[in-house]
Protein backbone atom coordinates (compact mmCIF):
# COMPACT_ATOMS: atom_id res chain seq x y z
CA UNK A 1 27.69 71.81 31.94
CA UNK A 2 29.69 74.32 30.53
CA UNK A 3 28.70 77.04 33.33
CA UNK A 4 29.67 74.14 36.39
CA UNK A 5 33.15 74.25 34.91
CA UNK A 6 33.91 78.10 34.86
CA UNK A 7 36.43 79.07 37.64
CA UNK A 8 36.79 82.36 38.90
CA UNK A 9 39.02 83.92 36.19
CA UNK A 10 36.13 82.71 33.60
CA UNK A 11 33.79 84.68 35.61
CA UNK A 12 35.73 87.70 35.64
CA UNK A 13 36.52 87.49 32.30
CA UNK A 14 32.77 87.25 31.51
CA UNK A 15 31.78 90.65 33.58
CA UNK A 16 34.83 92.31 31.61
CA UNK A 17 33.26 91.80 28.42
CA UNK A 18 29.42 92.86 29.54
CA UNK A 19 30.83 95.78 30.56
CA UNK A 20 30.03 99.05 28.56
CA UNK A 21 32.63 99.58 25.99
CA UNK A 22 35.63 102.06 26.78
CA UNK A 23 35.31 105.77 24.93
CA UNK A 24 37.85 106.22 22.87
CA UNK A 25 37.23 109.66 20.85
CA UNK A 26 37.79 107.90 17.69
CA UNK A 27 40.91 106.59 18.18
CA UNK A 28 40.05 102.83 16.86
CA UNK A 29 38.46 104.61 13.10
CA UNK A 30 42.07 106.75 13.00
CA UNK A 31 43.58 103.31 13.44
CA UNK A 32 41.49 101.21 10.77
CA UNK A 33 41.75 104.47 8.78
CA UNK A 34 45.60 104.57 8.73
CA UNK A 35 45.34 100.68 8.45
CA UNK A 36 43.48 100.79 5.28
CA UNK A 37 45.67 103.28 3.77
CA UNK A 38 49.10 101.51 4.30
CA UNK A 39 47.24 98.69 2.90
CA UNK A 40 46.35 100.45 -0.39
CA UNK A 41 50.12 101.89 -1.05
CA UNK A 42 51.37 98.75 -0.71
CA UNK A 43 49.02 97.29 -3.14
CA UNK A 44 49.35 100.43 -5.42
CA UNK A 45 53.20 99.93 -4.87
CA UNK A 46 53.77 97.18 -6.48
CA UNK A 47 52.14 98.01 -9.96
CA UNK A 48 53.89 100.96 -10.09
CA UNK A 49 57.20 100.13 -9.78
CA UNK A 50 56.18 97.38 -12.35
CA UNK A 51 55.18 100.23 -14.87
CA UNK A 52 58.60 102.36 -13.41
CA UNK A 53 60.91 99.65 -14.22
CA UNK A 54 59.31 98.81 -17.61
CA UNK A 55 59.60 102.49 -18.71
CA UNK A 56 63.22 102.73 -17.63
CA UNK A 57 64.10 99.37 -18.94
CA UNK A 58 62.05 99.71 -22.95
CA UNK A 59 65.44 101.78 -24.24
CA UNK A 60 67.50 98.87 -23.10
CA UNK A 61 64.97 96.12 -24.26
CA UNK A 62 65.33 97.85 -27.68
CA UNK A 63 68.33 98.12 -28.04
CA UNK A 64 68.83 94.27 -27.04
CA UNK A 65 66.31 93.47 -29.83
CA UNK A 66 68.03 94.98 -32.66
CA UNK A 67 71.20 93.28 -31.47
CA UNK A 68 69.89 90.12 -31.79
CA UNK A 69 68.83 90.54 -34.89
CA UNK A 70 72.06 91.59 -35.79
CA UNK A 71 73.18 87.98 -34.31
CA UNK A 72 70.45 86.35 -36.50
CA UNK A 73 71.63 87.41 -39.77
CA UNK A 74 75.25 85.75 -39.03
CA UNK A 75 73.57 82.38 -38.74
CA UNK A 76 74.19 81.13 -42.38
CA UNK A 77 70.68 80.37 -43.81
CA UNK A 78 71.74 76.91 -45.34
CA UNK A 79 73.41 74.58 -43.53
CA UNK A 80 74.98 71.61 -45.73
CA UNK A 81 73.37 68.24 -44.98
CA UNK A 82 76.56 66.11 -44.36
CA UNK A 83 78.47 67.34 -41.20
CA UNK A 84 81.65 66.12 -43.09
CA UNK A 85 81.49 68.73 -45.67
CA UNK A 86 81.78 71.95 -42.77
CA UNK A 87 84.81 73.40 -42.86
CA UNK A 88 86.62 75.22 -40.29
CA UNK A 89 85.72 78.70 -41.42
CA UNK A 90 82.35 77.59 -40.58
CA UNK A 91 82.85 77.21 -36.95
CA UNK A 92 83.21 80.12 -34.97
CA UNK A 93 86.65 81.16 -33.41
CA UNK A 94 87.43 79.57 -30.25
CA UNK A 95 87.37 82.60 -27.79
CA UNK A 96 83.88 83.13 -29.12
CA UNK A 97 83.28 79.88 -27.50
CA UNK A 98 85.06 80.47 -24.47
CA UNK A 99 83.19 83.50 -23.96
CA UNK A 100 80.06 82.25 -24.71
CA UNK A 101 80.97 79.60 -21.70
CA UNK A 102 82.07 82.27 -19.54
CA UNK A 103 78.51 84.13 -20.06
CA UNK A 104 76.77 80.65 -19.28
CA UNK A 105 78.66 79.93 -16.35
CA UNK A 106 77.91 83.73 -15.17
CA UNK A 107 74.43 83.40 -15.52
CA UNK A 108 73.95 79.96 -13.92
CA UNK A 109 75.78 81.76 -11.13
CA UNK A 110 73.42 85.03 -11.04
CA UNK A 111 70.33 82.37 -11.13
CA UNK A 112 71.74 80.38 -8.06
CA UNK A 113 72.42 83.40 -5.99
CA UNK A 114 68.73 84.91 -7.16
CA UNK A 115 67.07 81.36 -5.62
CA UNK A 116 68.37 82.08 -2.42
């Protein structure tokens, strides 16, 4: 049934593709060759700017640790019980707050534009 509905471009079509394939003195393996290759950097690519970027950034990532363990120590290790008894020399100064909200704000802001 199928061969009743063919029209001439079908049939053309048909003796294209029968036809003995074109020389190309390997042209087509220098293209799958090259194609293979770009597709090896750009997996190799990735995991090494991964291992890059986490050599540059262990200095940093050090340095950050040993800050905030700096920060930990001046977190009083007992806390009274009754909220009544904490005085106001136990509450930290208010542009330490205000800066701490300016940070947050900042880096809600640095997330947002990151989504996009």
């Amino acid at each position: 049934m199928v061969d009743r509905l063919k029209d001439s471009e079908d049939k053309l079509l048909e003796s294209l593709f029968r036809s003995d394939p074109v020389l190309d003195n390997g042209f087509s393996l220098k293209v799958v060759s090259e194609i293979r290759r770009r597709i090896w950097i750009r997996r190799l690519t990735l995991p090494a700017a991964f291992v890059i970027g986490a050599a540059i950034a262990v200095k940093p990532l050090s340095q950050l640790a040993v800050t905030f363990s700096k920060f930990l120590t001046l977190i009083p290790a007992k806390m009274p019980a009754n909220v009544g008894s904490l005085s106001l020399g136990d509450f930290p100064q208010i542009s330490t707050v205000i800066l701490g909200g300016l940070l947050l704000a900042a880096l809600m802001m640095v997330s947002k534009m990151l989504e996009e």
